[in-house]
Protein backbone atom coordinates (compact mmCIF):
# COMPACT_ATOMS: atom_id res chain seq x y z
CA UNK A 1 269.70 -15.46 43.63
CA UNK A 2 268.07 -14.85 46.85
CA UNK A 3 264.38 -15.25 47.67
CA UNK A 4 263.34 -11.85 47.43
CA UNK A 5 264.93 -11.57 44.45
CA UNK A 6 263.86 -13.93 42.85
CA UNK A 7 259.93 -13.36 44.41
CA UNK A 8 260.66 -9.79 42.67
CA UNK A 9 262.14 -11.43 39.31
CA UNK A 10 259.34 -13.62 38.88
CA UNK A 11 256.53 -11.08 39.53
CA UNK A 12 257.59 -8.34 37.19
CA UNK A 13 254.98 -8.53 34.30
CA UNK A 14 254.84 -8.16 31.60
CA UNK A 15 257.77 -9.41 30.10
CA UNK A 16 258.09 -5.98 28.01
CA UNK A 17 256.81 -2.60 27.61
CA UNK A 18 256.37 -1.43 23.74
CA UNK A 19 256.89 2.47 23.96
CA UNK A 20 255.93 4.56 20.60
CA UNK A 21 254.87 7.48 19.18
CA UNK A 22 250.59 7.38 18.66
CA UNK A 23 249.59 8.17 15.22
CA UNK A 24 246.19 9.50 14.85
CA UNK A 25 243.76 7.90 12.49
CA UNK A 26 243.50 9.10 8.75
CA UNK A 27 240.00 8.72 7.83
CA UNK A 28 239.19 5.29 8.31
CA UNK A 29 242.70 4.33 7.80
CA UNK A 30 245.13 3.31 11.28
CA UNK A 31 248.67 3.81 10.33
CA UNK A 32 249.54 2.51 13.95
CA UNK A 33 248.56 -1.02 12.29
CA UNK A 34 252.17 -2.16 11.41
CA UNK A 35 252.86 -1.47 15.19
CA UNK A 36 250.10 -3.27 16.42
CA UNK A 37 251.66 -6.31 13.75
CA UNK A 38 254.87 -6.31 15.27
CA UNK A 39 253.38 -6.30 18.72
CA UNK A 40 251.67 -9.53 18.07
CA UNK A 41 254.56 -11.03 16.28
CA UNK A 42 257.17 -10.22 18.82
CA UNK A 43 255.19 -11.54 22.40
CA UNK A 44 254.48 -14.68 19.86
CA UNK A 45 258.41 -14.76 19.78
CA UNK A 46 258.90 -14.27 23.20
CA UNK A 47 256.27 -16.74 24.27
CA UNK A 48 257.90 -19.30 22.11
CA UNK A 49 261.06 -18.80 23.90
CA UNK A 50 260.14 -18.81 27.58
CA UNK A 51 258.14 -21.18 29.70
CA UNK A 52 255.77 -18.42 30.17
CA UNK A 53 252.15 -19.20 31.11
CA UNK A 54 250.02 -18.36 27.73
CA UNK A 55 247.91 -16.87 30.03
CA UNK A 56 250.30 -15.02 31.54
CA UNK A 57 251.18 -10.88 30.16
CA UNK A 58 253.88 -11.19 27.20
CA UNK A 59 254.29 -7.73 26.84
CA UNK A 60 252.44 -4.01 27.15
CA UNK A 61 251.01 -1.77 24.62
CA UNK A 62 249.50 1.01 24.89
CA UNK A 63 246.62 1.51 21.85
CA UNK A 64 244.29 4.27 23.64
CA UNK A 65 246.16 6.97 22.20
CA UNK A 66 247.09 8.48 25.61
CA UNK A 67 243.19 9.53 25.99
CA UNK A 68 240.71 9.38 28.66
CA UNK A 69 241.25 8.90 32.57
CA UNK A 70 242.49 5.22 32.79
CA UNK A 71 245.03 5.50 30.34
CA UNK A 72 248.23 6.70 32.80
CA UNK A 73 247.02 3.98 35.21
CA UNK A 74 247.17 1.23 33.29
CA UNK A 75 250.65 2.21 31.50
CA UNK A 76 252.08 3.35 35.00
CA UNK A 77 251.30 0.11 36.27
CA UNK A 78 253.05 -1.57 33.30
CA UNK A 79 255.79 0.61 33.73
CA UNK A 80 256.18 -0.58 37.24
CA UNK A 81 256.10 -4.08 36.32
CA UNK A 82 257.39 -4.68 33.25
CA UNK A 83 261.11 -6.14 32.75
CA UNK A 84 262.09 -4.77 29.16
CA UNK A 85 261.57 -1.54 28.12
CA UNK A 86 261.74 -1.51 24.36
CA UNK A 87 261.51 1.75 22.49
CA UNK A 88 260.76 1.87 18.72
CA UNK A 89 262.82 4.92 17.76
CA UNK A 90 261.49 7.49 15.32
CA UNK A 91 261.67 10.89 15.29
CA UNK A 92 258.30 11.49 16.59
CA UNK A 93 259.33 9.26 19.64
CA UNK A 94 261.73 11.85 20.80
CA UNK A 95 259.33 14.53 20.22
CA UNK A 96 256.62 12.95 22.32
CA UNK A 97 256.34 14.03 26.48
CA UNK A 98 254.57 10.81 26.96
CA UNK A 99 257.22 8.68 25.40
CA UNK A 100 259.31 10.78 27.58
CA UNK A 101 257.70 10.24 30.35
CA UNK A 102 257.72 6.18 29.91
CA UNK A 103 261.08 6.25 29.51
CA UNK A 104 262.19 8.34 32.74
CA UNK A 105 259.80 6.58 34.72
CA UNK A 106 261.56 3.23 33.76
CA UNK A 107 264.83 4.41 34.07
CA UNK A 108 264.31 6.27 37.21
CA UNK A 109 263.39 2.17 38.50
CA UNK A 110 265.81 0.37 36.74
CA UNK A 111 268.65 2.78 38.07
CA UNK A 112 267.52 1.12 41.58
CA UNK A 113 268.93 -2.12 40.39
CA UNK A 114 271.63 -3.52 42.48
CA UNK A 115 274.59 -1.59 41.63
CA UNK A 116 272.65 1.05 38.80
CA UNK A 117 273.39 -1.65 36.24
CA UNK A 118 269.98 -2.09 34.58
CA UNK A 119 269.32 1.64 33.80
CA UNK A 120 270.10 1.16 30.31
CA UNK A 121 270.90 -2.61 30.30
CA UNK A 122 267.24 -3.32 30.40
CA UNK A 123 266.21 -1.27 27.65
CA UNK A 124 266.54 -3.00 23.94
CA UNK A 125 265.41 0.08 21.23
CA UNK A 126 264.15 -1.20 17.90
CA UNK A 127 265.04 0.96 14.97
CA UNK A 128 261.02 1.71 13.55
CA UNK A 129 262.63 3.67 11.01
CA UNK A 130 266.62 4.63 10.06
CA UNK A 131 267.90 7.00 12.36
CA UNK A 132 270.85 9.18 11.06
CA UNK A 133 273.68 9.65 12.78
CA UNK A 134 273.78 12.40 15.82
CA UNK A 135 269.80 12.56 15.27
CA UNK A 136 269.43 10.23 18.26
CA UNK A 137 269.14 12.11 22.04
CA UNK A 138 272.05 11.87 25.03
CA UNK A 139 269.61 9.37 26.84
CA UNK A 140 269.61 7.05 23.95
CA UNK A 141 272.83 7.08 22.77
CA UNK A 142 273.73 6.11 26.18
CA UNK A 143 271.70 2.48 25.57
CA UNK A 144 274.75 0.00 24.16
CA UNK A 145 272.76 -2.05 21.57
CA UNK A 146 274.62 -2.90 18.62
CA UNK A 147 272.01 -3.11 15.58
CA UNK A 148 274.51 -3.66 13.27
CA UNK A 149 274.62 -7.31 13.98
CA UNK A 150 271.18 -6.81 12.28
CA UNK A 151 270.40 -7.66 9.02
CA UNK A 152 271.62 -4.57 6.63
CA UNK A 153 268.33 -3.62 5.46
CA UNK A 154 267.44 -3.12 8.90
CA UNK A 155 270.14 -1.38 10.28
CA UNK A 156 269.82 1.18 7.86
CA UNK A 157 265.74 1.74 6.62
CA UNK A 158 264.52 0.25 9.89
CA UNK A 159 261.37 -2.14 10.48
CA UNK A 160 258.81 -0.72 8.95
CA UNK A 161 260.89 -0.74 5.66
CA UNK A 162 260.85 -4.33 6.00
CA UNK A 163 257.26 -4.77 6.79
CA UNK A 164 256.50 -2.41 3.40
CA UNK A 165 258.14 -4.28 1.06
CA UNK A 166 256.59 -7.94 0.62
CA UNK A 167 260.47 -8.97 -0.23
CA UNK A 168 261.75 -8.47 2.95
CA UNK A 169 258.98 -10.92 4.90
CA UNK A 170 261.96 -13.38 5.84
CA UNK A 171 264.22 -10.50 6.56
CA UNK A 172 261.16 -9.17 9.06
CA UNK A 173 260.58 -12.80 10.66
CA UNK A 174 264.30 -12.89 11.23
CA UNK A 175 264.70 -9.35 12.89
CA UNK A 176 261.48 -10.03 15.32
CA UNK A 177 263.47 -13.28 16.03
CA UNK A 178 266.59 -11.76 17.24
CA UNK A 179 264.80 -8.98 18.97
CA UNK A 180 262.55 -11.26 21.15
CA UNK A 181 265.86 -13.53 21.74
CA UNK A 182 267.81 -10.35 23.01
CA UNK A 183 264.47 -9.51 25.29
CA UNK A 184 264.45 -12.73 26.81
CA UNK A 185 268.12 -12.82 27.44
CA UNK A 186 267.79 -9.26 29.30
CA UNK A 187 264.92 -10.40 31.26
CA UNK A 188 266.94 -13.25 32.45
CA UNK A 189 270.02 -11.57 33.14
CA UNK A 190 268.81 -8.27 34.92
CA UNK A 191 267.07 -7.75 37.46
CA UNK A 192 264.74 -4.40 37.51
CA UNK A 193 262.88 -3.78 41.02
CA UNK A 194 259.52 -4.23 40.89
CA UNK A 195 257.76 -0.45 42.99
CA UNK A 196 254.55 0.78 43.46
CA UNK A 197 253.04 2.48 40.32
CA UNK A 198 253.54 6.43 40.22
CA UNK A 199 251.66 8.16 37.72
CA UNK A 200 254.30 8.39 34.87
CA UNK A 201 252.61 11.70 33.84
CA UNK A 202 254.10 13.92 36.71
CA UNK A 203 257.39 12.83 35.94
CA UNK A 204 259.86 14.70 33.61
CA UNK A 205 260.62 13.51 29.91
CA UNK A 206 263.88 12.09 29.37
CA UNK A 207 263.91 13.58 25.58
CA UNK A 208 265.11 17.11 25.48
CA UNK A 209 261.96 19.49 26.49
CA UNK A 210 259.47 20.67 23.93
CA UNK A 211 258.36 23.67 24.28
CA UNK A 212 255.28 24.40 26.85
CA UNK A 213 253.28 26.24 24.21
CA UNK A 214 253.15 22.51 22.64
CA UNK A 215 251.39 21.21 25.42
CA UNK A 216 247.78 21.18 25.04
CA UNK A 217 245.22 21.21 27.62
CA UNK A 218 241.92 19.75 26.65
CA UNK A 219 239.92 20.44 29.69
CA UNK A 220 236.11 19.03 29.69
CA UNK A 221 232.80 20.44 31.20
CA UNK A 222 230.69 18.32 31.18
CA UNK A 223 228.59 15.91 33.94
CA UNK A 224 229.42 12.27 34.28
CA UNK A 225 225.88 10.05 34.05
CA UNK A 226 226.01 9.86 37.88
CA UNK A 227 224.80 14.11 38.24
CA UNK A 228 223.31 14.38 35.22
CA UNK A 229 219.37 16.05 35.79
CA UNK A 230 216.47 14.52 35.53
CA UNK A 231 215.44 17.07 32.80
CA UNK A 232 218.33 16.16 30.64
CA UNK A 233 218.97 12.82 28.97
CA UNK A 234 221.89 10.79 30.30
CA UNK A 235 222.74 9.11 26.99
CA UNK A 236 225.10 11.63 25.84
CA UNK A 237 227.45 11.00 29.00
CA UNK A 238 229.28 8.41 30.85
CA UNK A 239 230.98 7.32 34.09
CA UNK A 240 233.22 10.24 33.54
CA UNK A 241 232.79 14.29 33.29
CA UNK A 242 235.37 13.48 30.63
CA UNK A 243 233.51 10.58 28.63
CA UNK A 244 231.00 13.49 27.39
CA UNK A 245 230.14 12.73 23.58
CA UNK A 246 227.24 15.59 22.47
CA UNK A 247 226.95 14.67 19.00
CA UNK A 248 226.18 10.85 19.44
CA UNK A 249 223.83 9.56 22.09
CA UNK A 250 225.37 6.48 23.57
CA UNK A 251 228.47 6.34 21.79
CA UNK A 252 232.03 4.81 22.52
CA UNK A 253 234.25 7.59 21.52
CA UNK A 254 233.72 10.58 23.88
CA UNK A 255 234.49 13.93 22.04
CA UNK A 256 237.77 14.58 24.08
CA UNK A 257 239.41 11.71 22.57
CA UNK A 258 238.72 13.00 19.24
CA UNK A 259 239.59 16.45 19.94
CA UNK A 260 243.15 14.85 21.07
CA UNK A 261 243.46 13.36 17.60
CA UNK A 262 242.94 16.60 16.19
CA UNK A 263 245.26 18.17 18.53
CA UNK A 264 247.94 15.52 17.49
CA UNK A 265 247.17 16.66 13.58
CA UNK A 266 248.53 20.03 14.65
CA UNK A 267 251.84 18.91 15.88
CA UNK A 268 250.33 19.53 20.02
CA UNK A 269 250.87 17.14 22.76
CA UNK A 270 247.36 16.85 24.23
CA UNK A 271 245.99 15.59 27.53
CA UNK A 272 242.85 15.37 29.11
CA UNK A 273 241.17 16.48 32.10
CA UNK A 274 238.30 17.35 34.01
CA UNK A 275 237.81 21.93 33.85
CA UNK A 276 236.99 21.11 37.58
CA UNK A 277 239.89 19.94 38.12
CA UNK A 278 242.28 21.59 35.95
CA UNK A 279 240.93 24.70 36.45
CA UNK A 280 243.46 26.56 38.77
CA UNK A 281 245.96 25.45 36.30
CA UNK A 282 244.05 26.99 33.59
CA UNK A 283 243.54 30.11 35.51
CA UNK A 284 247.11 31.09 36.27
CA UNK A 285 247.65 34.15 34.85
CA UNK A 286 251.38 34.97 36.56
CA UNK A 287 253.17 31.93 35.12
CA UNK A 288 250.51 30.15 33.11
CA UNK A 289 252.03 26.32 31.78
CA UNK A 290 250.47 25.88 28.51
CA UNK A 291 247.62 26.93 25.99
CA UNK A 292 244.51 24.77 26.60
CA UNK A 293 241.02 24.68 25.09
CA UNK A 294 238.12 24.28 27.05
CA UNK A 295 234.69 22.17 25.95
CA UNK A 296 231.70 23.35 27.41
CA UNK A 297 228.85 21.61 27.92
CA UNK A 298 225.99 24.55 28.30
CA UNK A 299 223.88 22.47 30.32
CA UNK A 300 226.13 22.61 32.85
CA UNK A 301 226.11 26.01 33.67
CA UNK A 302 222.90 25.30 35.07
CA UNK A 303 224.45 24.30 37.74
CA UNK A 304 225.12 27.08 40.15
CA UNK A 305 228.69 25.87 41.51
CA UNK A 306 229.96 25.15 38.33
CA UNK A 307 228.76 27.90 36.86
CA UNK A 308 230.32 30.08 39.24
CA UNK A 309 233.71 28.74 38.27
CA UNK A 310 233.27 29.49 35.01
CA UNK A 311 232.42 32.90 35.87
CA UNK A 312 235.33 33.40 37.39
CA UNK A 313 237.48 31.76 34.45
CA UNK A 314 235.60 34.18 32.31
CA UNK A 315 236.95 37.09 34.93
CA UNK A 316 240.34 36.38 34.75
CA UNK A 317 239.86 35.59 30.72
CA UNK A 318 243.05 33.48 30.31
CA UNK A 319 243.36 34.31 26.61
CA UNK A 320 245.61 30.85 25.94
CA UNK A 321 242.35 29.33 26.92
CA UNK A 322 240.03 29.33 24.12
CA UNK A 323 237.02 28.32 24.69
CA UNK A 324 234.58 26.02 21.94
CA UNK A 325 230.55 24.63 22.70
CA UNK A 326 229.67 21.72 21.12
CA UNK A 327 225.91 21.57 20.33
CA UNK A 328 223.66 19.01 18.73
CA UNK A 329 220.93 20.52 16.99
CA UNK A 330 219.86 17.07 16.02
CA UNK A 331 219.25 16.13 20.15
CA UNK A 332 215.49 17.23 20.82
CA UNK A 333 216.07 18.69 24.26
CA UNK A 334 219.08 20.74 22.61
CA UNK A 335 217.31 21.81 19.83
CA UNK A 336 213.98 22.99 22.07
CA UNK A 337 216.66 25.03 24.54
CA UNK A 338 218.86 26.56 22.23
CA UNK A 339 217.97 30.33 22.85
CA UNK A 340 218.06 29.80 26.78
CA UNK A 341 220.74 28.12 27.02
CA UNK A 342 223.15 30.35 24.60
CA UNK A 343 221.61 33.48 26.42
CA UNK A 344 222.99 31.53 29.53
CA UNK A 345 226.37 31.23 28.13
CA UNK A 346 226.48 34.81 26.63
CA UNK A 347 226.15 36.10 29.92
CA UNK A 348 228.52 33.40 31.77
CA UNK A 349 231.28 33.24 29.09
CA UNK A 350 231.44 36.57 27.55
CA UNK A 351 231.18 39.33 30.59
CA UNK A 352 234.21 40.24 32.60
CA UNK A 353 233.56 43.73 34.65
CA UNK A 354 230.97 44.80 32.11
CA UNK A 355 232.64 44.12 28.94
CA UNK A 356 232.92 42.02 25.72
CA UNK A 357 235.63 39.63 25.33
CA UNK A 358 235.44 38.41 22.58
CA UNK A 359 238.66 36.10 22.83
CA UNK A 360 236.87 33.47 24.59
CA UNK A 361 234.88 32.30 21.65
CA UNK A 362 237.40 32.55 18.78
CA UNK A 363 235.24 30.02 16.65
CA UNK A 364 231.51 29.68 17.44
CA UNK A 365 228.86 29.89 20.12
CA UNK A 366 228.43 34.09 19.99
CA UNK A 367 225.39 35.76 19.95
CA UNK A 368 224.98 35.61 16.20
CA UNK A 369 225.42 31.99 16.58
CA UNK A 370 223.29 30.01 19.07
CA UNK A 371 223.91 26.70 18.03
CA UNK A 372 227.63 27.05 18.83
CA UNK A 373 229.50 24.25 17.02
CA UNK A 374 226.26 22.40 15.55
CA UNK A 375 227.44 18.80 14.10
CA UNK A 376 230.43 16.42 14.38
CA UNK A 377 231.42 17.45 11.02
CA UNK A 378 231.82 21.10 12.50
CA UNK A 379 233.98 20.47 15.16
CA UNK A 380 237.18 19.32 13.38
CA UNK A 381 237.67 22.34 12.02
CA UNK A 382 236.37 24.65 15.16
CA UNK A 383 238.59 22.63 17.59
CA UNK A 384 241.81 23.09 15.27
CA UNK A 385 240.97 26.58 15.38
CA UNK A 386 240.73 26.89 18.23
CA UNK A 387 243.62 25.36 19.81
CA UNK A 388 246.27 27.28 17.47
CA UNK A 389 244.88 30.51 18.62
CA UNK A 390 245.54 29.22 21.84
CA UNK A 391 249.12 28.46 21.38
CA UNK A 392 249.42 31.90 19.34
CA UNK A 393 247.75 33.56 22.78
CA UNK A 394 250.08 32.03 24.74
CA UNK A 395 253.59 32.12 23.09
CA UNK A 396 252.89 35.66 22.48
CA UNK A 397 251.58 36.76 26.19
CA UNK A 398 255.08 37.35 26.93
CA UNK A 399 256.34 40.12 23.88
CA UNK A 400 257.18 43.33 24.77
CA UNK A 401 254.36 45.78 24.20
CA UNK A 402 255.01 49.19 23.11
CA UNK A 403 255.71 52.03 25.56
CA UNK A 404 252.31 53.75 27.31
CA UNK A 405 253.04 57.09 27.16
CA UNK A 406 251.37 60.75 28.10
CA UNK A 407 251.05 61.18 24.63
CA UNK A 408 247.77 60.96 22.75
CA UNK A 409 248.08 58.53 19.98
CA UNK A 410 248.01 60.33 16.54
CA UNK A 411 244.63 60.38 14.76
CA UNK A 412 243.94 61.06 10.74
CA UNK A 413 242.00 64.39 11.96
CA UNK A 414 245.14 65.32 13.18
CA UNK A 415 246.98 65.11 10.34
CA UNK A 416 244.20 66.41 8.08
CA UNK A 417 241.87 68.74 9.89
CA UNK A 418 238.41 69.23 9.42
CA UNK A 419 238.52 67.45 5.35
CA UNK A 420 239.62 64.59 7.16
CA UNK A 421 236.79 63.89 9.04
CA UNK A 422 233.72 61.82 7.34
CA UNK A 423 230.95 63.37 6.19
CA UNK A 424 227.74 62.46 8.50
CA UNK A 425 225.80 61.44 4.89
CA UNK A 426 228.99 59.31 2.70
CA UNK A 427 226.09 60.09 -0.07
CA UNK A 428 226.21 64.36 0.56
CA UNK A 429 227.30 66.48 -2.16
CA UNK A 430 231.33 66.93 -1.75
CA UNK A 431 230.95 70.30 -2.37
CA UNK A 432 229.05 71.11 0.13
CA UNK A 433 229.50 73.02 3.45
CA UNK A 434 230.39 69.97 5.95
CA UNK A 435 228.55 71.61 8.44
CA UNK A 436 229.06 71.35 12.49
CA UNK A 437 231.75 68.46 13.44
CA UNK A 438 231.36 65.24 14.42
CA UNK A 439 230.75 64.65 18.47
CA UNK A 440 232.95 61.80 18.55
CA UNK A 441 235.52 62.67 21.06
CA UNK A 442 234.25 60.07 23.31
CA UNK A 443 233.76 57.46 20.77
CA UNK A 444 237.67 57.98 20.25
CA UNK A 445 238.82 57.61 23.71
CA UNK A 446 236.60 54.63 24.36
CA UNK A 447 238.68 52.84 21.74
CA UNK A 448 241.93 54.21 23.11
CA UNK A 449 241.13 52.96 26.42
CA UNK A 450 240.75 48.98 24.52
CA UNK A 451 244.10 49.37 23.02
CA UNK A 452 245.68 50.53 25.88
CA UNK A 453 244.43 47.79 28.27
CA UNK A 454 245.97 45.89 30.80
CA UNK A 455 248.16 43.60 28.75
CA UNK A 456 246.64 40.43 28.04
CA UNK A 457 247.19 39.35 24.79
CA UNK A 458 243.43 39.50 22.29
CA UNK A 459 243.59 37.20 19.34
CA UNK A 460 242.54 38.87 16.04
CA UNK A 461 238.55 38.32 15.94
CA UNK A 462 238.19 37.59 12.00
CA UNK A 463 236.85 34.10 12.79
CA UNK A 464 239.08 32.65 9.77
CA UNK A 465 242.87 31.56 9.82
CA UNK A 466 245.25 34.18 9.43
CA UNK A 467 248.69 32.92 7.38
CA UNK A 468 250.93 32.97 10.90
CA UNK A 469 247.57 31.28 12.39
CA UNK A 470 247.51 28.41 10.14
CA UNK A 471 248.99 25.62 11.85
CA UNK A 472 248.17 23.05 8.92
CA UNK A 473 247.57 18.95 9.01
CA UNK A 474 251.17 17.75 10.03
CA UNK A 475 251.33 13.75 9.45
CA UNK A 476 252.27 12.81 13.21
């Protein structure tokens, strides 16, 4: 081995890279805790079977639950570094865009080897749960690992199987054994080039492509603590626009992490961003990428140049964007601006050349409703609302509408004449000479005019789920 390669051997940390599907949290309960386990147990392996440094990286995990801004650095980095990439297949692996992504993005380095050997050399997959045959994708039945050489148990119920059942413990030791083994033999006898980190995000997922209308946009208004007015209290925000959390002041989670758990509950791939930011995305209306939901924090529209963007998000009225405004009527200063500040957002939000639209608040935050989405407890429920409308908006922006034609659209007093016209008192005697005829000509073409508009696709305005609406709580 030359210098440089070995210089390049010896630098690429961690030893591994653990990719797998996020669960989100149910209640207080973290079914990614078995993951975490194995983790632990398997760099304790490896360390026992290298000379590494114990201070030294074993291997990479990823536990943020692909939230927040730091969260693509860090694993990009990893992914740059790392010499193993070890998948834990499951069907919601090859469902996921950021497991996907991982696994391109190592690929794409590892196919730089010398010769193209490593590309799936370097890559030992742990069955997480049995995987029937065929249900695996092209890119990993391409990776030559032979599990049967496993333990039987394992080959065919996977890990986790093991970990369930108390009985198995010495089958588990043994399989986390092998596994580290196999890792440390790779790492020894492949070389992957170590490259400067490229956010793994903008590459293309290896798995066979979801659908866009899966892909969620969370996009946040909201100010980091650094611009946040002197009349407002900073406690409710953090270093960034994104770390906004309105319903706790000084807390750890921000809201769009949560709202990506939720997202995740309704079978959506979720990521985060800043509205500033993502907002030309969002505002595509010619080949718009994905539903999104946008979280507005009212006090920014105080702000004139932000508030002018939203004006003109509310003038082109994407209606795959929904739109949902948290609001603590438990903070003070909230509670004391309430009126002002929903009168600001009326205007903002809900005029585009004059008229209502009501699509951009699907959920809460009208007129009728000042407080918007009130409490914590609230916004489970309004956010999963919200973004299956979304996803409804947008996989339906594209059917085929019925014809416009010259003809006027057929109306009961057509059909029926004067009797079918309401009487101007529903209390009058039946009997009774109906009198002059209605002057509501104009009241008729007015609503002709909203059915016949320009295209866009309005969600149905009930404010509950309809049956094709409800997306349900999928276990993912």
């Amino acid at each position: 081995m030359n210098d440089a390669a070995g210089k390049q051997k010896a630098s690429a940390k961690p030893h591994f890279f653990l990719s797998y599907a996020h669960m989100p949290p149910v209640g207080t309960r973290n079914p990614n805790s078995r993951v975490s386990q194995f983790y632990e147990d398997l760099c304790e392996a490896v360390l026992q079977l290298t000379p590494l440094p114990t201070a030294d990286p074993v291997g990479f995990m990823d536990e943020t639950m692909h939230q927040g801004d730091n969260w693509a650095v860090k694993i990009s980095e990893a992914l740059a570094t790392c010499r193993v990439f070890v998948p834990l297949y499951h069907p919601r692996l090859f469902r996921s865009t950021p497991c996907g992504q991982e696994w391109y993005t190592f690929a794409q380095r590892a196919a730089n080897a010398p010769g193209g050997t490593a590309q799936n050399s370097a890559i030992v997959p742990v069955l997480w749960v049995g995987m029937r045959e065929g249900a695996l994708p092209q890119v990993a039945s391409a990776v030559q690992f032979n599990h049967s050489s496993f333990p039987r148990a394992y080959a065919e119920d996977g890990l986790y199987a093991l970990m369930a059942q108390r009985h198995h413990q010495g089958l588990y030791e043994k399989v986390v054994y092998k596994l580290a083994r196999r890792i440390v033999e790779v790492a020894l006898e492949t070389v992957v080039p170590v490259v400067e980190p490229v956010d793994f995000t903008t590459n293309p997922s290896a798995f066979p492509g979801r659908s866009p209308a899966d892909e969620l946009t969370i996009a946040v208004l909201a100010f980091k603590d650094s611009e946040v007015p002197a009349h407002r209290d900073r406690g409710y925000y953090g270093a960034r626009r994104t770390d906004w959390q309105p319903y706790v002041r000084g807390g750890d989670a921000a809201l769009a992490e949560k709202a990506a758990q939720l997202a995740r509950q309704c079978d959506l791939n979720p990521t985060i961003h800043e509205f500033e930011l993502a907002a030309p995305r969002l505002m595509e209306l010619e080949r718009p990428q994905g539903p999104g939901v946008l979280l507005v924090d009212r006090w920014v529209l105080q702000d004139p140049q932000r508030c002018a963007l939203v004006r003109e998000f509310a003038r082109r009225n994407p209606a795959w964007v929904a739109v949902v405004e948290p609001w603590n009527r438990d903070d003070p200063q909230c509670a004391a601006e309430t009126g002002s500040l929903a009168a600001l957002s009326e205007q903002v939000l809900r005029q585009r050349g004059g008229s209502v639209r009501p699509s951009f608040r699907p959920v809460a935050g009208d007129g009728a409703d000042p407080e918007g989405v009130p409490t914590a407890s609230d916004f489970g429920l309004a956010f999963q609302h919200a973004a299956i409308r979304a996803q409804k908006a947008y996989k339906e922006r594209a059917l085929p509408r019925p014809p416009v034609t010259g003809e006027s659209r057929p109306r009961l007093r057509d059909a029926f004449g004067d009797a079918g016209r309401p009487s101007q008192n529903r209390y009058a005697d039946p009997h009774a000479d109906p009198g002059p005829p209605l002057e509501n000509d104009e009241h008729d073409r007015e609503f002709d005019e909203q059915d016949e508009h320009d295209g866009e696709f309005d969600p149905d305005l009930d404010g509950e789920f309809d049956e094709d609406d409800e997306g349900g709580d999928h276990d993912v």
